[in-house]
PDB file of N, CA and C in Angstrom:
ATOM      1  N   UNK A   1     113.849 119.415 107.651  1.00  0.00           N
ATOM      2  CA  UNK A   1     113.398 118.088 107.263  1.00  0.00           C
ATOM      3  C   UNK A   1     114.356 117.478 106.249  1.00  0.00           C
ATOM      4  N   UNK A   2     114.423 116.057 106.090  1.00  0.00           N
ATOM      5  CA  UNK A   2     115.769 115.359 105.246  1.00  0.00           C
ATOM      6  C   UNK A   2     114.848 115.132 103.635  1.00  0.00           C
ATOM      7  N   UNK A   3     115.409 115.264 102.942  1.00  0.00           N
ATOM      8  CA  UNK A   3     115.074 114.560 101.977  1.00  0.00           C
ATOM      9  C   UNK A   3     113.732 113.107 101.742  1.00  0.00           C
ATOM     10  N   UNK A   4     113.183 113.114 100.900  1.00  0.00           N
ATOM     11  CA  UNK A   4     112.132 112.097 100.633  1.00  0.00           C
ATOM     12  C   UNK A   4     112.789 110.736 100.731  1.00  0.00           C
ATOM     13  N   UNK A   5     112.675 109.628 101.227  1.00  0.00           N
ATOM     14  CA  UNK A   5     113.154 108.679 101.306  1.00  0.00           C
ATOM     15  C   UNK A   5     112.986 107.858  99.998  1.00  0.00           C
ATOM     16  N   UNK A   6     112.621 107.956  99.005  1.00  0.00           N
ATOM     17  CA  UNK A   6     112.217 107.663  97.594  1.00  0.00           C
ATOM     18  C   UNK A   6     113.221 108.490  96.458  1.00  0.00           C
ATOM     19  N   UNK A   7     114.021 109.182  96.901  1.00  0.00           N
ATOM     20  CA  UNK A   7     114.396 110.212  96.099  1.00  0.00           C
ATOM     21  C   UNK A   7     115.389 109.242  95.457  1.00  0.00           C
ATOM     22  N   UNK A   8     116.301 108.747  95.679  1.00  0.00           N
ATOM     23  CA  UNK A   8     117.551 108.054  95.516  1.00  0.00           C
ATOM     24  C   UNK A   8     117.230 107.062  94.656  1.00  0.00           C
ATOM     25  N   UNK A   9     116.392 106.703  94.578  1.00  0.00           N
ATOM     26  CA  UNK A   9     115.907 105.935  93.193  1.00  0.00           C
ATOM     27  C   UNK A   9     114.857 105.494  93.057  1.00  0.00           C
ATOM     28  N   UNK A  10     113.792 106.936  92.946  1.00  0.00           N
ATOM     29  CA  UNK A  10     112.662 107.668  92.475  1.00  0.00           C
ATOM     30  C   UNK A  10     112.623 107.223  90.948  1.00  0.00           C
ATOM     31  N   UNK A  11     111.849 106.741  90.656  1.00  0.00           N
ATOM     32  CA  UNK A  11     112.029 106.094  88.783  1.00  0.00           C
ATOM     33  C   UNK A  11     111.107 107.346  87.998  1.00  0.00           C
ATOM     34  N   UNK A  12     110.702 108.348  88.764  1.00  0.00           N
ATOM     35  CA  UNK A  12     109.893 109.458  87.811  1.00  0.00           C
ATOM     36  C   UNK A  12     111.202 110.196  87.606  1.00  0.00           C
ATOM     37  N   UNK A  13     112.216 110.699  88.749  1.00  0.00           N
ATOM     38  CA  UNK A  13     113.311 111.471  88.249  1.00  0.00           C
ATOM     39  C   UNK A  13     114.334 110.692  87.637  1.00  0.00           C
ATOM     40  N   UNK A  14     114.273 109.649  87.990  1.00  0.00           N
ATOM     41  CA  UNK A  14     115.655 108.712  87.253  1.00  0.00           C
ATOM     42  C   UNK A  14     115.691 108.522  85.750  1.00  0.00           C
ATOM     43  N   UNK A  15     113.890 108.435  85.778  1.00  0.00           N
ATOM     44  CA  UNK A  15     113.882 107.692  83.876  1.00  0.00           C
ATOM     45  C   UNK A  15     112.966 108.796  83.216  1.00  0.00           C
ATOM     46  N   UNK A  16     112.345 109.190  84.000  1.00  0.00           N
ATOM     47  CA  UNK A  16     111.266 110.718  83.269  1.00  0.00           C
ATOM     48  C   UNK A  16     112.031 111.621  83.185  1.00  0.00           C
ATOM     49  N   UNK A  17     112.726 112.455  83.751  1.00  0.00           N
ATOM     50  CA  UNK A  17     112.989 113.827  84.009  1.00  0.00           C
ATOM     51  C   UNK A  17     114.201 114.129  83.276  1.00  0.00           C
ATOM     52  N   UNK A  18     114.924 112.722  83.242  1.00  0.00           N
ATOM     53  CA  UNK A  18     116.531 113.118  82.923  1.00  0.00           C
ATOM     54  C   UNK A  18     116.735 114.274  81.984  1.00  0.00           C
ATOM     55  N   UNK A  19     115.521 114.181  80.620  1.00  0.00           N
ATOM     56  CA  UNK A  19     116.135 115.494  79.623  1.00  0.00           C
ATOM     57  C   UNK A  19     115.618 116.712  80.357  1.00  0.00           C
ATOM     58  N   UNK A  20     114.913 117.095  81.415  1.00  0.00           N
ATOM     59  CA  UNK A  20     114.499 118.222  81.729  1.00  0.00           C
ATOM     60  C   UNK A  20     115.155 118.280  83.418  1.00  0.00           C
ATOM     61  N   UNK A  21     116.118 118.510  83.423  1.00  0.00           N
ATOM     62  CA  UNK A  21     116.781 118.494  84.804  1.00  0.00           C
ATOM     63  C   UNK A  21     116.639 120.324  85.484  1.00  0.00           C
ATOM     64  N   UNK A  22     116.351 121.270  85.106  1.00  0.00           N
ATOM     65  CA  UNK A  22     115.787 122.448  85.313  1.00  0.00           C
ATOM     66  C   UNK A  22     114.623 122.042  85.886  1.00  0.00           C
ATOM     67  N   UNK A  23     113.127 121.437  84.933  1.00  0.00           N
ATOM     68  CA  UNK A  23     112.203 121.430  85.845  1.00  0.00           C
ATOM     69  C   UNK A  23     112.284 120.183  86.538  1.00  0.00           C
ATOM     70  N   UNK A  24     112.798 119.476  86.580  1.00  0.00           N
ATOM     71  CA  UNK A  24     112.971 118.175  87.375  1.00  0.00           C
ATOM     72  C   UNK A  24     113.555 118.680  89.024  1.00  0.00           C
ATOM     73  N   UNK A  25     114.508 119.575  88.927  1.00  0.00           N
ATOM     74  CA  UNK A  25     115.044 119.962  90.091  1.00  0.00           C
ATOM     75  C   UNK A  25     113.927 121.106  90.799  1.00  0.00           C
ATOM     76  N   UNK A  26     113.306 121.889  89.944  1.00  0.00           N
ATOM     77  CA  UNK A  26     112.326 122.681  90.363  1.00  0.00           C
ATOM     78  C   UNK A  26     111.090 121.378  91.533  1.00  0.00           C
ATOM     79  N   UNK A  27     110.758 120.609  90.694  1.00  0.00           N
ATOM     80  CA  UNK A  27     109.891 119.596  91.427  1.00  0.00           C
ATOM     81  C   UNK A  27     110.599 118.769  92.001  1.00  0.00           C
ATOM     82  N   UNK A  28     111.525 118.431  92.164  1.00  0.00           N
ATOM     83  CA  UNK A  28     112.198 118.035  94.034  1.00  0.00           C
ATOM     84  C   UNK A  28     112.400 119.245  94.848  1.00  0.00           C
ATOM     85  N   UNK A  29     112.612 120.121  94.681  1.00  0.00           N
ATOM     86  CA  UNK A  29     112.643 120.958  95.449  1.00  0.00           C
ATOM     87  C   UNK A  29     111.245 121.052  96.378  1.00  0.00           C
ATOM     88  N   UNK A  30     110.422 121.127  95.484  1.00  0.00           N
ATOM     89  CA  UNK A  30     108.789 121.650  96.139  1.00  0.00           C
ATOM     90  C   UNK A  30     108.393 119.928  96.428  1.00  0.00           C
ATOM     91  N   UNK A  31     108.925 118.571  96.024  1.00  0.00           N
ATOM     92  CA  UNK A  31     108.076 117.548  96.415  1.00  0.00           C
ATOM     93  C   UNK A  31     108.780 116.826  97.490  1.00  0.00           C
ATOM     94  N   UNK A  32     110.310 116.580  97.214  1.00  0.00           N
ATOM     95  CA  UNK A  32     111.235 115.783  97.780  1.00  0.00           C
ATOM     96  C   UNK A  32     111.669 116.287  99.121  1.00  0.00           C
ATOM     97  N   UNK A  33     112.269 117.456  98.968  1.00  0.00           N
ATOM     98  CA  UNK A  33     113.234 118.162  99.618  1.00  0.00           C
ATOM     99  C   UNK A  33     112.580 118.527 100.906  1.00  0.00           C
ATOM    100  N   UNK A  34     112.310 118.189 101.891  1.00  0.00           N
ATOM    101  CA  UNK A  34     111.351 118.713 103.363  1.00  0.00           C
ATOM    102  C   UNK A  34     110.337 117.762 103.290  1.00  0.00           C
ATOM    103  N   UNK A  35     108.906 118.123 103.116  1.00  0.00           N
ATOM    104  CA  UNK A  35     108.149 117.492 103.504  1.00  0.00           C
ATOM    105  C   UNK A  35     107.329 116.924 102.024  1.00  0.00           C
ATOM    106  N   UNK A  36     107.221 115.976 102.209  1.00  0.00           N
ATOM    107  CA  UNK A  36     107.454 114.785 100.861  1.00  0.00           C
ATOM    108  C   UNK A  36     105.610 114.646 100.658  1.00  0.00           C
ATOM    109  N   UNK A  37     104.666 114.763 102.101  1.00  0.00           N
ATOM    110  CA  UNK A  37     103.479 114.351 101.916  1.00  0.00           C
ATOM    111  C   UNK A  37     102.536 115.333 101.225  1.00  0.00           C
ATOM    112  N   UNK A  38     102.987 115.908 100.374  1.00  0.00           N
ATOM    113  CA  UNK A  38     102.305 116.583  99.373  1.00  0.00           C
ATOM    114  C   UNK A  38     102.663 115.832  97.799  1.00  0.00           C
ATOM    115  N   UNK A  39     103.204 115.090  97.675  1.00  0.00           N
ATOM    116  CA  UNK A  39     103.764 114.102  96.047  1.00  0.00           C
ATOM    117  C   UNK A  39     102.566 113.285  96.721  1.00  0.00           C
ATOM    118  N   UNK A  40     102.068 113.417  95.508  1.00  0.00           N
ATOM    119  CA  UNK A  40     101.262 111.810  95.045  1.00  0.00           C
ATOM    120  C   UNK A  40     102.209 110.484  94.438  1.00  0.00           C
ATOM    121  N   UNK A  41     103.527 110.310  94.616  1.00  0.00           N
ATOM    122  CA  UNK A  41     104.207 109.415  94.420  1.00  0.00           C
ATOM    123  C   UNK A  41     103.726 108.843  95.877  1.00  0.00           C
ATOM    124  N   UNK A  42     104.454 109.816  96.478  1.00  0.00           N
ATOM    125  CA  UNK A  42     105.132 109.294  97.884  1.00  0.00           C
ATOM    126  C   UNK A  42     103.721 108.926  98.769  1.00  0.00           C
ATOM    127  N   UNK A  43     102.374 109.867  98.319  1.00  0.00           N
ATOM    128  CA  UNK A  43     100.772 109.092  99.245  1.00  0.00           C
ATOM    129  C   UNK A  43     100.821 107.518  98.835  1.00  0.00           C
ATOM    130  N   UNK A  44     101.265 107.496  97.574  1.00  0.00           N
ATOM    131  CA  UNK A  44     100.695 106.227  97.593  1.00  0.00           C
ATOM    132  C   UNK A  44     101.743 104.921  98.288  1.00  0.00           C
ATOM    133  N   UNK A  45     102.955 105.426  97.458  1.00  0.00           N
ATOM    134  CA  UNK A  45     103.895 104.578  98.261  1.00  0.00           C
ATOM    135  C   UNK A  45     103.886 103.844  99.760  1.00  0.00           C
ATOM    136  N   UNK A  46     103.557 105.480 100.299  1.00  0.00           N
ATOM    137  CA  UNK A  46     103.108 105.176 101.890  1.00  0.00           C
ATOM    138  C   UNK A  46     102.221 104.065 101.939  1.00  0.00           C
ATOM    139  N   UNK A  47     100.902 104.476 101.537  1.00  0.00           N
ATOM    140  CA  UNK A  47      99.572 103.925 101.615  1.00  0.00           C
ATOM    141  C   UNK A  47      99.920 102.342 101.065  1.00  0.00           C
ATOM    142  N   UNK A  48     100.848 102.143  99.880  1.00  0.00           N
ATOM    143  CA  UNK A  48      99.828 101.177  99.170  1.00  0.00           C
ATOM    144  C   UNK A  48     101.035  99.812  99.025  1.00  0.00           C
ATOM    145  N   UNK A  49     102.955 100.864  98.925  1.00  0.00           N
ATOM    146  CA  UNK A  49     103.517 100.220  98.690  1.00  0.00           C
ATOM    147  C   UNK A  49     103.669 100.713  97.140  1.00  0.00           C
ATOM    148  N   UNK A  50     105.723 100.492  97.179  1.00  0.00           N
ATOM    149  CA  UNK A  50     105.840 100.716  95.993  1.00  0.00           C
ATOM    150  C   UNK A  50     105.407 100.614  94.740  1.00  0.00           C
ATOM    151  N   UNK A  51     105.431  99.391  94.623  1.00  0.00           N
ATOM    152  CA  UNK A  51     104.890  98.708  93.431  1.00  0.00           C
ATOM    153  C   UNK A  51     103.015  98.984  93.011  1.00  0.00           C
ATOM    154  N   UNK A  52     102.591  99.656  93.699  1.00  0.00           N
ATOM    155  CA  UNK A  52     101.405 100.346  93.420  1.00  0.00           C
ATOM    156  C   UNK A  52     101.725 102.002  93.021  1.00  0.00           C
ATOM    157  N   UNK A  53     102.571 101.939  92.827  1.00  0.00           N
ATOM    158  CA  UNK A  53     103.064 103.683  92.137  1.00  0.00           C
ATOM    159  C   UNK A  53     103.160 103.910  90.968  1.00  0.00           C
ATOM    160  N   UNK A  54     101.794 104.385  90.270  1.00  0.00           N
ATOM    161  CA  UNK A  54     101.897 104.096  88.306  1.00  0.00           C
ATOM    162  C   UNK A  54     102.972 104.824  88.271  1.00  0.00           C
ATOM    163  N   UNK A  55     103.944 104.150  87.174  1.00  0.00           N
ATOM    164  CA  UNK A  55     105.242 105.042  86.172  1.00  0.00           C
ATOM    165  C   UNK A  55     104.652 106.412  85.910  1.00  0.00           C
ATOM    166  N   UNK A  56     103.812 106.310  85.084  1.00  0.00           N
ATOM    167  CA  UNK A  56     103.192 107.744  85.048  1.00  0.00           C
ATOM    168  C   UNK A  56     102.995 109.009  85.714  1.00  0.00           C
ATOM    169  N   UNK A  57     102.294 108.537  86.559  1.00  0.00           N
ATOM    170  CA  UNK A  57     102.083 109.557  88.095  1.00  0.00           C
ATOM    171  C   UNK A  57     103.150 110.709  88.219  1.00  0.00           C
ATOM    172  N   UNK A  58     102.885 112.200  88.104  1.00  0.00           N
ATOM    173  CA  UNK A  58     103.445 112.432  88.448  1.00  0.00           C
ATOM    174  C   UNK A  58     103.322 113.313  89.939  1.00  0.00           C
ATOM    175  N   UNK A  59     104.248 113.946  90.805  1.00  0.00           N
ATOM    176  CA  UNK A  59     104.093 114.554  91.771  1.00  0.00           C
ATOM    177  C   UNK A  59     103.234 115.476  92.101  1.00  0.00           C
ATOM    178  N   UNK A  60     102.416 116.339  91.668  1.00  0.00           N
ATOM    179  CA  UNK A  60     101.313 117.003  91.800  1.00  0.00           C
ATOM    180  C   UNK A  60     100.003 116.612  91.049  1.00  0.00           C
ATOM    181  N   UNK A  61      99.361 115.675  90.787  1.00  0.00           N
ATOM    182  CA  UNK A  61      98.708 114.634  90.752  1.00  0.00           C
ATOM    183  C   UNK A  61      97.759 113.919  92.039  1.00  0.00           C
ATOM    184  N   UNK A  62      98.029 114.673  92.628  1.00  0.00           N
ATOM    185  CA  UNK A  62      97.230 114.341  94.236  1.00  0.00           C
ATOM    186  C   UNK A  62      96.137 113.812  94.014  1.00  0.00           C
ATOM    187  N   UNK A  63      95.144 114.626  93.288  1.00  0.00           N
ATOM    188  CA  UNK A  63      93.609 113.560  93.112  1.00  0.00           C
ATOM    189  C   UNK A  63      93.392 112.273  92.511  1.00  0.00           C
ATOM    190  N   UNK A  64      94.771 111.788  91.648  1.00  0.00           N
ATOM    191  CA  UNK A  64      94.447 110.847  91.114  1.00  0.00           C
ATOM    192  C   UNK A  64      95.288 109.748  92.087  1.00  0.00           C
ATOM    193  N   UNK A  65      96.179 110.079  93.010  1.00  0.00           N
ATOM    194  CA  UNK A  65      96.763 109.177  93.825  1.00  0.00           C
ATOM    195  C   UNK A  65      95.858 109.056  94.811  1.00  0.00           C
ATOM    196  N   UNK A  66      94.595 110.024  95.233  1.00  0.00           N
ATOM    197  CA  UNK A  66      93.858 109.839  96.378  1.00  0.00           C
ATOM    198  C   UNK A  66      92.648 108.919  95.998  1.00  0.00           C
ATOM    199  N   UNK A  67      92.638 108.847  94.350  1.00  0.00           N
ATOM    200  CA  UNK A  67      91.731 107.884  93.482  1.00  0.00           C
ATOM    201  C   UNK A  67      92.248 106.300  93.383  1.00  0.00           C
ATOM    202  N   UNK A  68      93.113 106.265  93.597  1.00  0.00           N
ATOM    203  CA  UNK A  68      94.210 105.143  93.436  1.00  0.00           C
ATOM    204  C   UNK A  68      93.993 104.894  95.334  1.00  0.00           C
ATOM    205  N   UNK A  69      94.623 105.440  96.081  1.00  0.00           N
ATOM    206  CA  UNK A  69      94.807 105.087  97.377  1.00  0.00           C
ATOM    207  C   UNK A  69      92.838 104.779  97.958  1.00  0.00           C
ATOM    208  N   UNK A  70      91.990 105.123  97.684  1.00  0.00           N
ATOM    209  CA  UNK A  70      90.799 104.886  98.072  1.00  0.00           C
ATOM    210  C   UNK A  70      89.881 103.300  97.201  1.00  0.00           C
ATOM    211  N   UNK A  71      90.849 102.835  96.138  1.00  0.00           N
ATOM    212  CA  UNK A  71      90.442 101.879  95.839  1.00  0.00           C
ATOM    213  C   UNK A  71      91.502 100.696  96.269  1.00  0.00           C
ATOM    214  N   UNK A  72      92.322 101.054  96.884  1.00  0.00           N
ATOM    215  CA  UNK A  72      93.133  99.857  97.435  1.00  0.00           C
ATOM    216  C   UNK A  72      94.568  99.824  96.206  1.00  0.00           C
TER     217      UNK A  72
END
């Protein structure tokens, strides 16, 4: 599988992660890298559209993106 289509300028790794690039690369590995529909970035993105993707959020966060994606 290719890479997350969000990865390339993903604003959680671009502007969050930069001082922690160890666990930052640990979590693309397990969110980005193959199959992407396990990030709660990327449910909602799908679902809702970028700009519905809190800054915050991060990738294993699933219940609160499925809280977010069920209210529109």
């Amino acid at each position: 599988m290719a890479d997350c289509e969000c990865l390339p300028k993903c604003p959680f790794f671009h502007d969050r992660m930069t001082n922690m690039p160890a666990v930052a690369e640990m979590m693309k590995k397990r969110y980005c890298k193959g199959d992407s529909s396990g990030c709660a970035r990327y449910m909602i993105f799908k679902k809702l559209g970028r700009e519905k993707v809190p800054a915050d959020l991060f990738p294993h966060m699933k219940e609160v993106a499925e809280q977010i994606i069920s209210k529109g």
